[in-house]
Protein backbone atom coordinates (compact mmCIF):
# COMPACT_ATOMS: atom_id res chain seq x y z
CA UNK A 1 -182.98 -8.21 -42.18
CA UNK A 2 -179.35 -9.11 -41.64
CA UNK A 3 -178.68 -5.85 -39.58
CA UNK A 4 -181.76 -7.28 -37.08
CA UNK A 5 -180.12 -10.77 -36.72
CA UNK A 6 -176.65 -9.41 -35.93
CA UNK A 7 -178.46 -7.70 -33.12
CA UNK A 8 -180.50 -10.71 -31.54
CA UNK A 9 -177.02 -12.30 -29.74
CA UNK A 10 -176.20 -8.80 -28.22
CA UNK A 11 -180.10 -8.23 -27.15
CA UNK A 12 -179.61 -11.45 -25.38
CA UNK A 13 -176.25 -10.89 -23.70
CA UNK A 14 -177.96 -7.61 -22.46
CA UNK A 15 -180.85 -9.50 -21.09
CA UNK A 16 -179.13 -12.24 -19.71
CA UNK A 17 -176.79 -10.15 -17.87
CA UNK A 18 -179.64 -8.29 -16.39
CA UNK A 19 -181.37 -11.14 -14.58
CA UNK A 20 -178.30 -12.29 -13.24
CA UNK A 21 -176.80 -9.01 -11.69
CA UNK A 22 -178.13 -7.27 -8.85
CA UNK A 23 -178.66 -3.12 -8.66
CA UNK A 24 -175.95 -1.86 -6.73
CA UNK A 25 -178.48 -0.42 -4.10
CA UNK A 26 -179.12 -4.16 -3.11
CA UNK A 27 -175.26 -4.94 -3.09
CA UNK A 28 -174.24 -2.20 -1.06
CA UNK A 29 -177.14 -2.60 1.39
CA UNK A 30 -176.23 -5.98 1.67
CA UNK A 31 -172.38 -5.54 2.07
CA UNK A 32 -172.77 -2.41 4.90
CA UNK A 33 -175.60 -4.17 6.55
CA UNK A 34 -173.44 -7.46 7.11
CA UNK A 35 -170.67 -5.38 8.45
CA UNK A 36 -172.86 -3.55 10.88
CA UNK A 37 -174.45 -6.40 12.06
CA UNK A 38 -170.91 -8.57 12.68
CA UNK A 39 -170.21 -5.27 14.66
CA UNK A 40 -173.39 -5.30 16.36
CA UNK A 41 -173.45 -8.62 17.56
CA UNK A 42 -169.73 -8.77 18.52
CA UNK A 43 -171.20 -5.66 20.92
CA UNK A 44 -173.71 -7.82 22.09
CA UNK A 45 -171.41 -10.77 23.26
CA UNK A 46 -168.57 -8.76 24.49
CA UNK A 47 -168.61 -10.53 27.74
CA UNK A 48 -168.11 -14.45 25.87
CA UNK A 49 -164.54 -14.53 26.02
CA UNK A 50 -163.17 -16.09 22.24
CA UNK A 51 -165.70 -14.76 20.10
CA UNK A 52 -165.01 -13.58 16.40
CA UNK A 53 -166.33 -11.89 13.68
CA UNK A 54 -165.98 -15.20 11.82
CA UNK A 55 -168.66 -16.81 13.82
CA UNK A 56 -171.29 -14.15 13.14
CA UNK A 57 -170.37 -13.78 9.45
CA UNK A 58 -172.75 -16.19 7.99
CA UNK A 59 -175.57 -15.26 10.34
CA UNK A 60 -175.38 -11.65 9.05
CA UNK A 61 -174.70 -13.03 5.48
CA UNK A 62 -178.29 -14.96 5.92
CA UNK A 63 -179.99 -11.88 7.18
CA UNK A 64 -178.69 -9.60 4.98
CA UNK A 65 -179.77 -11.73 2.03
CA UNK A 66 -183.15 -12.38 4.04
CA UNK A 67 -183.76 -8.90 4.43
CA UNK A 68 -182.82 -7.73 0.42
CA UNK A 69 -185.11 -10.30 -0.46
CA UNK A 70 -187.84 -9.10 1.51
CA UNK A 71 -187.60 -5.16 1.28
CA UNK A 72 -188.58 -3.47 -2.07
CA UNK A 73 -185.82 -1.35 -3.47
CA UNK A 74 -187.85 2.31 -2.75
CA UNK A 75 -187.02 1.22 1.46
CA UNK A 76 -183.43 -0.04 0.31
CA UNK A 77 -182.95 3.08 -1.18
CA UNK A 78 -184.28 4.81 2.05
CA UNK A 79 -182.34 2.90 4.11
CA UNK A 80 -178.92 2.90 2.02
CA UNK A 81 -179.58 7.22 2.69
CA UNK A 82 -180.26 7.57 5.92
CA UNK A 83 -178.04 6.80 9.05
CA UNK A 84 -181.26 6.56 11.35
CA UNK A 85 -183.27 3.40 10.43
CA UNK A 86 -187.37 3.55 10.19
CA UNK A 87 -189.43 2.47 12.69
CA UNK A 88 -190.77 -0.23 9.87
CA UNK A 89 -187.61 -1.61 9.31
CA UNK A 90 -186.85 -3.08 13.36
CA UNK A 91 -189.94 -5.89 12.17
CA UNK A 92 -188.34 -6.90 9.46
CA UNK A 93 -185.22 -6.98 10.52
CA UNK A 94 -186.06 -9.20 13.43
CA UNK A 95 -187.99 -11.49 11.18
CA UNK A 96 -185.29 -12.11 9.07
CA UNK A 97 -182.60 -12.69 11.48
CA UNK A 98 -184.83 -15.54 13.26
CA UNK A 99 -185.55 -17.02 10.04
CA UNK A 100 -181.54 -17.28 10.08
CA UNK A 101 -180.65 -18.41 13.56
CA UNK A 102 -179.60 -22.03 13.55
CA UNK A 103 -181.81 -24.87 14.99
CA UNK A 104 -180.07 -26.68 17.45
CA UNK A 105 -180.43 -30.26 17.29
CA UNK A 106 -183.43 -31.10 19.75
CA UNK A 107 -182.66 -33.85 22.62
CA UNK A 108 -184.75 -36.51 22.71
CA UNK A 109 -184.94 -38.43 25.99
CA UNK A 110 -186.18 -41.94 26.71
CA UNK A 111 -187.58 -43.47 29.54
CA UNK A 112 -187.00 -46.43 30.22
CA UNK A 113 -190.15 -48.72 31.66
CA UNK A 114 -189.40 -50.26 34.61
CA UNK A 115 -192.43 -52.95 35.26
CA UNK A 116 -192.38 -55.01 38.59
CA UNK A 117 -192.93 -58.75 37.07
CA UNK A 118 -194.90 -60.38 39.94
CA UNK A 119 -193.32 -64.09 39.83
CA UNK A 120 -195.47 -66.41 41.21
CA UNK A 121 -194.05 -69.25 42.86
């Protein structure tokens, strides 16, 4: 009996460590699709004089996260093997980079109510 309690703190370090790590598919899908997407969209605004990778990094960072989270790790696998993506993968990869593009703050606009006060006299 003492042999099985010695064992219950290392069962739970194993555990524990287990739900907070992620499989190294997921990393590395997330780290090389970041990069290529910085790259991509630093393509994509060539012409806007000043821009950085900086100012696409947490875009990417949201998508890439958006994506891992919604792609089950048989299509990470897929796509962490082949240089060609699937034709299933543009739709998800557009939903998750609009579920990442900032909302700009909307402008509201007032009129102002110009009334013609008759004054009788």
């Amino acid at each position: 009996m003492k042999k099985f309690i010695r064992f219950i703190p290392a069962f739970f370090l194993l555990f524990s460590g287990l739900a907070f790590s992620q499989p190294t598919s997921i990393t590395s899908f997330k780290k090389n699709y970041q990069e290529s997407c910085i790259q991509e969209q630093l393509k994509r605004h060539a012409g806007v004089k000043g821009l950085t990778s900086e100012q696409f990094a947490a875009h990417c960072a949201c998508t890439s996260t958006q994506l891992s989270n919604s792609l089950n790790t048989s299509e990470i696998e897929t796509l962490n093997n082949n240089q060609t993506r699937p034709s299933w993968f543009k739709q998800k990869e557009s939903a998750a980079a609009k579920s990442c593009l900032m909302q700009e703050p909307k402008i509201q606009v007032r009129f102002l109510d110009f009334r013609l006060n008759q004054v009788q006299g």
